[in-house]
N, C-alpha and C. Protein backbone atom coordinates (compact mmCIF):
# COMPACT_ATOMS: atom_id res chain seq x y z
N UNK A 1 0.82 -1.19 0.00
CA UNK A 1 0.00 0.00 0.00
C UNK A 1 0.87 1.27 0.00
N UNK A 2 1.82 0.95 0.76
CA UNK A 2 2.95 2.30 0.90
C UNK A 2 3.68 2.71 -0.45
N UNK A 3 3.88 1.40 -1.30
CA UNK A 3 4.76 1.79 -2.45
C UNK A 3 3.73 2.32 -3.68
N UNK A 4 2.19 1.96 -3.58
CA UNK A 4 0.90 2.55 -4.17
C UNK A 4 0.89 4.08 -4.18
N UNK A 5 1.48 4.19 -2.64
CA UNK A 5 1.05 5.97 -2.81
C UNK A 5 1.87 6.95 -2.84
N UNK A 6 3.22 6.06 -3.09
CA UNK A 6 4.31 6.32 -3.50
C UNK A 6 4.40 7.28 -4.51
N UNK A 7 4.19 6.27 -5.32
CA UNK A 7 4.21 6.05 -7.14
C UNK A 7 2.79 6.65 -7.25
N UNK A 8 1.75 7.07 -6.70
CA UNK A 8 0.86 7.82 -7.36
C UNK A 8 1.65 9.30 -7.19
N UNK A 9 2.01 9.62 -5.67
CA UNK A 9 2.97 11.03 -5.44
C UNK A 9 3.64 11.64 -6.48
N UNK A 10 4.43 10.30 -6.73
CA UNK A 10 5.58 10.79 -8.05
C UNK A 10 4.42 10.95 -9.36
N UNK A 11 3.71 10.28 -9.97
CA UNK A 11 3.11 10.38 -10.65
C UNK A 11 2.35 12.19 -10.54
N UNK A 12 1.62 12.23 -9.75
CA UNK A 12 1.43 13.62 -9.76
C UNK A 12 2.44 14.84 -9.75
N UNK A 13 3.63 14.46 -9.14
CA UNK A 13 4.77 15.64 -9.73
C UNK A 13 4.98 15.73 -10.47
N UNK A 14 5.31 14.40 -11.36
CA UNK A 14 5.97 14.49 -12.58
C UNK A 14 4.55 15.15 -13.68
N UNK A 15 3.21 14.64 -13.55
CA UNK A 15 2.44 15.61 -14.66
C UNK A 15 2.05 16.86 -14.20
N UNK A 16 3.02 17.05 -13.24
CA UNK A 16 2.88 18.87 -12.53
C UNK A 16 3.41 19.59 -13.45
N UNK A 17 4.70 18.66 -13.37
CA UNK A 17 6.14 19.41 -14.37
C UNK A 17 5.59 19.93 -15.02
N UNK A 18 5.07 18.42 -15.98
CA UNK A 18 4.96 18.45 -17.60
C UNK A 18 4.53 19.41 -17.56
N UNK A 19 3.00 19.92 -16.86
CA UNK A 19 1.71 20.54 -17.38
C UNK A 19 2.93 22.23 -17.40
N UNK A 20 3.44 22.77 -16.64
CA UNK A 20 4.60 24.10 -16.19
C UNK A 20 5.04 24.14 -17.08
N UNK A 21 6.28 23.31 -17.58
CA UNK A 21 7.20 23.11 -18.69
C UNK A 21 6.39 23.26 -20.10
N UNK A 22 5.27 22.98 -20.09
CA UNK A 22 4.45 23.27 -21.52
C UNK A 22 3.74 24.36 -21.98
N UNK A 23 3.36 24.90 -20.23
CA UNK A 23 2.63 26.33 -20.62
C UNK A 23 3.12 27.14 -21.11
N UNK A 24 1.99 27.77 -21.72
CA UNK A 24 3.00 29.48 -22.50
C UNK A 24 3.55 29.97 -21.73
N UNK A 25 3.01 30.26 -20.64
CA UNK A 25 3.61 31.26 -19.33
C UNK A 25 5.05 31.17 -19.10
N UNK A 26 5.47 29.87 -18.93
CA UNK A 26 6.35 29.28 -18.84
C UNK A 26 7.54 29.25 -19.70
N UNK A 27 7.02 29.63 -20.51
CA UNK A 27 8.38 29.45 -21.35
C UNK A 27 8.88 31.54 -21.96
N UNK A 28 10.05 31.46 -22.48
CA UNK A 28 10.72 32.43 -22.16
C UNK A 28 11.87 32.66 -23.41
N UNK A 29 10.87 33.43 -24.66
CA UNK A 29 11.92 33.47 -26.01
C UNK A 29 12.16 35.03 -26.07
N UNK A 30 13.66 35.06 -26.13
CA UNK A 30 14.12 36.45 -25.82
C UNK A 30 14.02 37.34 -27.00
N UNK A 31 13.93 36.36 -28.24
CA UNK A 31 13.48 36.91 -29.31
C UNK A 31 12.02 37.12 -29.35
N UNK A 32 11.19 36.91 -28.59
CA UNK A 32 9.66 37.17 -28.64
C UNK A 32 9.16 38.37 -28.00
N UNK A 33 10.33 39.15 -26.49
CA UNK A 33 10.15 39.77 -25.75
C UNK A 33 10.74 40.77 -25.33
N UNK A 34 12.08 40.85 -26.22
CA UNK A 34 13.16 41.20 -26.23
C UNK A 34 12.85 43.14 -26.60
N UNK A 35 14.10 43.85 -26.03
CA UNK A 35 13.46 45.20 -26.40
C UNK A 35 13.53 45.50 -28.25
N UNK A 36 12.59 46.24 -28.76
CA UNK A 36 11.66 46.27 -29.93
C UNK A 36 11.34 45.30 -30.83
N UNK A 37 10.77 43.94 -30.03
CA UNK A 37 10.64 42.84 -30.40
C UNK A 37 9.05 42.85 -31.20
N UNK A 38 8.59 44.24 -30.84
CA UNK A 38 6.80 44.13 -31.46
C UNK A 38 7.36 45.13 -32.49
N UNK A 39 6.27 44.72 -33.40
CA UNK A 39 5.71 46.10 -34.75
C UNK A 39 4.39 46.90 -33.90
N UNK A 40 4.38 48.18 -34.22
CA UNK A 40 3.15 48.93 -33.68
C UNK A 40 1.98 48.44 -33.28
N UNK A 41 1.57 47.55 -34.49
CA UNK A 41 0.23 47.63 -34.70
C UNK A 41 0.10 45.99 -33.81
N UNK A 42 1.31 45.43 -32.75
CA UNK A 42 0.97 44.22 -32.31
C UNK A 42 0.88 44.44 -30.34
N UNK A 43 1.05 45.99 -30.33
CA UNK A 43 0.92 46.70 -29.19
C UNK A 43 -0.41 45.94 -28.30
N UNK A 44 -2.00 46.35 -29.12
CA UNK A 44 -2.82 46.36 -28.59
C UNK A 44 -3.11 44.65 -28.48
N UNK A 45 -2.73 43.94 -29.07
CA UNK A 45 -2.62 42.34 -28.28
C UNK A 45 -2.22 41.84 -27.55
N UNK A 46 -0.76 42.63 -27.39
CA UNK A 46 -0.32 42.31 -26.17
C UNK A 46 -0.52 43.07 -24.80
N UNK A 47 -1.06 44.14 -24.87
CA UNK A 47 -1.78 44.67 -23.86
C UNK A 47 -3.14 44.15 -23.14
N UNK A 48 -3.52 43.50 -24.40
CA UNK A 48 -4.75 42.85 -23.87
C UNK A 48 -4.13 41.66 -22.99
N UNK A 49 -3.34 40.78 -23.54
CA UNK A 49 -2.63 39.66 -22.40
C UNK A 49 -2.06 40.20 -21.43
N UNK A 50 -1.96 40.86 -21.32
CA UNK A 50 -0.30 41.64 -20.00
C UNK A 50 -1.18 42.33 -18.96
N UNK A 51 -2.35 43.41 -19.55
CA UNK A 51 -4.07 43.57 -18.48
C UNK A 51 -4.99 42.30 -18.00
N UNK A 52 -4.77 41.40 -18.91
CA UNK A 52 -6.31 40.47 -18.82
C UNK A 52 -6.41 40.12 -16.93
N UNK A 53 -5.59 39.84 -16.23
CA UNK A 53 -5.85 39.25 -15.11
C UNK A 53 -5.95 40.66 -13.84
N UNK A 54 -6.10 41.94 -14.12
CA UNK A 54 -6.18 42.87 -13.61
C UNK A 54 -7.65 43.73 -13.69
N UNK A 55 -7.87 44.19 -12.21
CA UNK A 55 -9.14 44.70 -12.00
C UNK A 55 -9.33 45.81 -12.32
N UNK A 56 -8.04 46.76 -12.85
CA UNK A 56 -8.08 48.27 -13.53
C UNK A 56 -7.25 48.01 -14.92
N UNK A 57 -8.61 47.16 -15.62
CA UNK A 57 -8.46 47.44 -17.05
C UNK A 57 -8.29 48.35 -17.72
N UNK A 58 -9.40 49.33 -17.79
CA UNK A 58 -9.03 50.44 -18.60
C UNK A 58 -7.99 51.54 -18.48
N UNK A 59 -7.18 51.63 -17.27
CA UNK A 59 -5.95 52.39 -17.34
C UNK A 59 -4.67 51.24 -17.23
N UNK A 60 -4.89 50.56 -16.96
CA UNK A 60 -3.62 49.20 -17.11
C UNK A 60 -3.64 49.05 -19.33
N UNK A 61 -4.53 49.45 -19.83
CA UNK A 61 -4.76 49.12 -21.23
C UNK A 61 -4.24 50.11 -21.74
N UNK A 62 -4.32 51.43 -21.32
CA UNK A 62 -3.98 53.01 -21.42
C UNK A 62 -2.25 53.10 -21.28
N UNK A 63 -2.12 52.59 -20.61
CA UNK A 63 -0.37 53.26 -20.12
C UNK A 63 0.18 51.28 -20.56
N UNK A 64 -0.24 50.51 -20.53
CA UNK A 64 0.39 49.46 -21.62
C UNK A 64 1.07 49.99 -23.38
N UNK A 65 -0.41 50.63 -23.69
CA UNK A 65 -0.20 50.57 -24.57
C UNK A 65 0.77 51.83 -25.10
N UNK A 66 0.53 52.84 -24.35
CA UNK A 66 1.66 54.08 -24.31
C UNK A 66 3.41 53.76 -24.14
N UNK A 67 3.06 52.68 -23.61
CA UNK A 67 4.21 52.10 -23.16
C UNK A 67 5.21 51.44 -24.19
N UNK A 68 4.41 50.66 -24.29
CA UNK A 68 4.55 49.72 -26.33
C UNK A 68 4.51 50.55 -27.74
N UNK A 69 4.01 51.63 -27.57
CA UNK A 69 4.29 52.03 -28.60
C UNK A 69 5.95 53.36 -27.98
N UNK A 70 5.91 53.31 -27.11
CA UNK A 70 7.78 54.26 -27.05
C UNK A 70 8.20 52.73 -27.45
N UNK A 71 8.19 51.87 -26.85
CA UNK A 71 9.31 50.72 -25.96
C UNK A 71 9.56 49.53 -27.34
N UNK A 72 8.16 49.56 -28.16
CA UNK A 72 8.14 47.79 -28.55
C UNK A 72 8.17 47.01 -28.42
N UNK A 73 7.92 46.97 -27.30
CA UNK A 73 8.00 45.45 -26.44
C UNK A 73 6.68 45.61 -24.92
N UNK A 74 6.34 44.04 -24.59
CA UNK A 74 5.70 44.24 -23.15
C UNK A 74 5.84 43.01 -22.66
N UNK A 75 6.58 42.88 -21.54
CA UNK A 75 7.04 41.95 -20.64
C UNK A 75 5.82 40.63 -21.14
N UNK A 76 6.61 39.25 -20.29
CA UNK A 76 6.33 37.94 -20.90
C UNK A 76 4.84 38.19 -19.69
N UNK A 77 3.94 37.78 -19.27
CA UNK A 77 2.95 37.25 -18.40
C UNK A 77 1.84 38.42 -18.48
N UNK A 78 1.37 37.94 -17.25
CA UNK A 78 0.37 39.77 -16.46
C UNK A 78 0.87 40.05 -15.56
N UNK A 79 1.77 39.80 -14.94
CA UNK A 79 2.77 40.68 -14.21
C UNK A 79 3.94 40.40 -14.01
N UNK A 80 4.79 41.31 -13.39
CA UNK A 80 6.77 41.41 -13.52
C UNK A 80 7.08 40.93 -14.46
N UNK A 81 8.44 40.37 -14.63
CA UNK A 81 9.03 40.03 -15.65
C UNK A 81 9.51 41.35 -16.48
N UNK A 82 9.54 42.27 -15.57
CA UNK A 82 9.70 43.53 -16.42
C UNK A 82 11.46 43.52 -16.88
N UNK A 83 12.39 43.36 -16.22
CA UNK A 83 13.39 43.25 -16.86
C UNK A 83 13.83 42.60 -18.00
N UNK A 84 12.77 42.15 -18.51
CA UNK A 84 13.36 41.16 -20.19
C UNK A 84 13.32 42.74 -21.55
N UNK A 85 12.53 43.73 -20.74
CA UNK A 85 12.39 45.09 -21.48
C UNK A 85 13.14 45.97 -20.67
N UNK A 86 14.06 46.78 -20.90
CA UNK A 86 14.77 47.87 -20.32
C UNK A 86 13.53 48.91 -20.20
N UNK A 87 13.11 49.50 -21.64
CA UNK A 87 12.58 50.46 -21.64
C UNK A 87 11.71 50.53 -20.79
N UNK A 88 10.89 49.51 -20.91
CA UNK A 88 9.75 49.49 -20.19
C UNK A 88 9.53 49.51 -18.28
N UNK A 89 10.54 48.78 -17.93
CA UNK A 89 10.97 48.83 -16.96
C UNK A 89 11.68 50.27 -15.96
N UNK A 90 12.11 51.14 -16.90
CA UNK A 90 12.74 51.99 -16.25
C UNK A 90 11.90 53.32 -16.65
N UNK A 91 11.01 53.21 -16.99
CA UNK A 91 10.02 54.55 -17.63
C UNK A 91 9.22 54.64 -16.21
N UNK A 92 9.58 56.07 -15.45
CA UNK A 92 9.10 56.36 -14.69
C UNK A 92 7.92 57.22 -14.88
N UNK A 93 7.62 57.55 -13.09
CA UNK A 93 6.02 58.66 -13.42
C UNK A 93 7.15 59.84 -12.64
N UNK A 94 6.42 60.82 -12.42
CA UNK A 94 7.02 61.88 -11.71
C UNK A 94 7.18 61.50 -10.47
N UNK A 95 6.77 60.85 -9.72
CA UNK A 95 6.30 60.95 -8.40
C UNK A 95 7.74 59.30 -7.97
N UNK A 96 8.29 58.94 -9.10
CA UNK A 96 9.43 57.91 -9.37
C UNK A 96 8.62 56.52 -9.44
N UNK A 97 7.29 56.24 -9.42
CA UNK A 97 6.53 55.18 -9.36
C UNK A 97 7.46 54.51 -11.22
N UNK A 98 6.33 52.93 -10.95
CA UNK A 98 6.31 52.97 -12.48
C UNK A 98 5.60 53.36 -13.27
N UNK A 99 6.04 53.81 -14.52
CA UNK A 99 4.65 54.06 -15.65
C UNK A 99 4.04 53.06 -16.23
N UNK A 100 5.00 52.12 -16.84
CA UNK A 100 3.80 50.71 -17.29
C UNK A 100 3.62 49.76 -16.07
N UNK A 101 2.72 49.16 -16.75
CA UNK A 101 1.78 48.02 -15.80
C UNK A 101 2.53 46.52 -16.07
């Protein structure tokens, strides 16, 4: 019985991995994200992914996209990961906050 629930244990880590190792989220192409890795007009798609899991859509969509069109680029997820973009990352507000989301 002990070596049953063993081997189910392992069994569930190992299709933990897999399921991590396969997601988009997960993975990390420097050519995909890299600074001026977008054309203009691919701004507003990726703003829509980089807002989607946030409760202040319409200004997270606003200063994304202000953002992407200086920068060309918008970090890998819906949040951090901001250092794979310089620009984006270091574009302050007055007050020294950040400007993108």
């Amino acid at each position: 019985m002990a070596k049953l629930k063993t081997y189910l244990l392992f069994l569930t880590i190992l299709f933990s991995f897999i399921f991590l190792t396969m997601s988009e989220e997960a993975e990390y192409h420097p050519e995909r994200y890299g600074p001026k890795s977008l054309k203009p007009y691919q701004c507003g798609g990726e703003c829509t992914r980089r807002c989607s899991n946030t409760k202040y859509h319409k200004p997270c969509m606003f200063f994304c996209q202000k953002c992407c069109a200086t920068c060309l680029c918008v970090p890998p997820g819906t949040y951090g990961n901001k250092q794979v973009c310089p620009c984006y990352n270091n574009w302050k507000t007055q007050q020294g906050g950040p400007k993108c989301p």
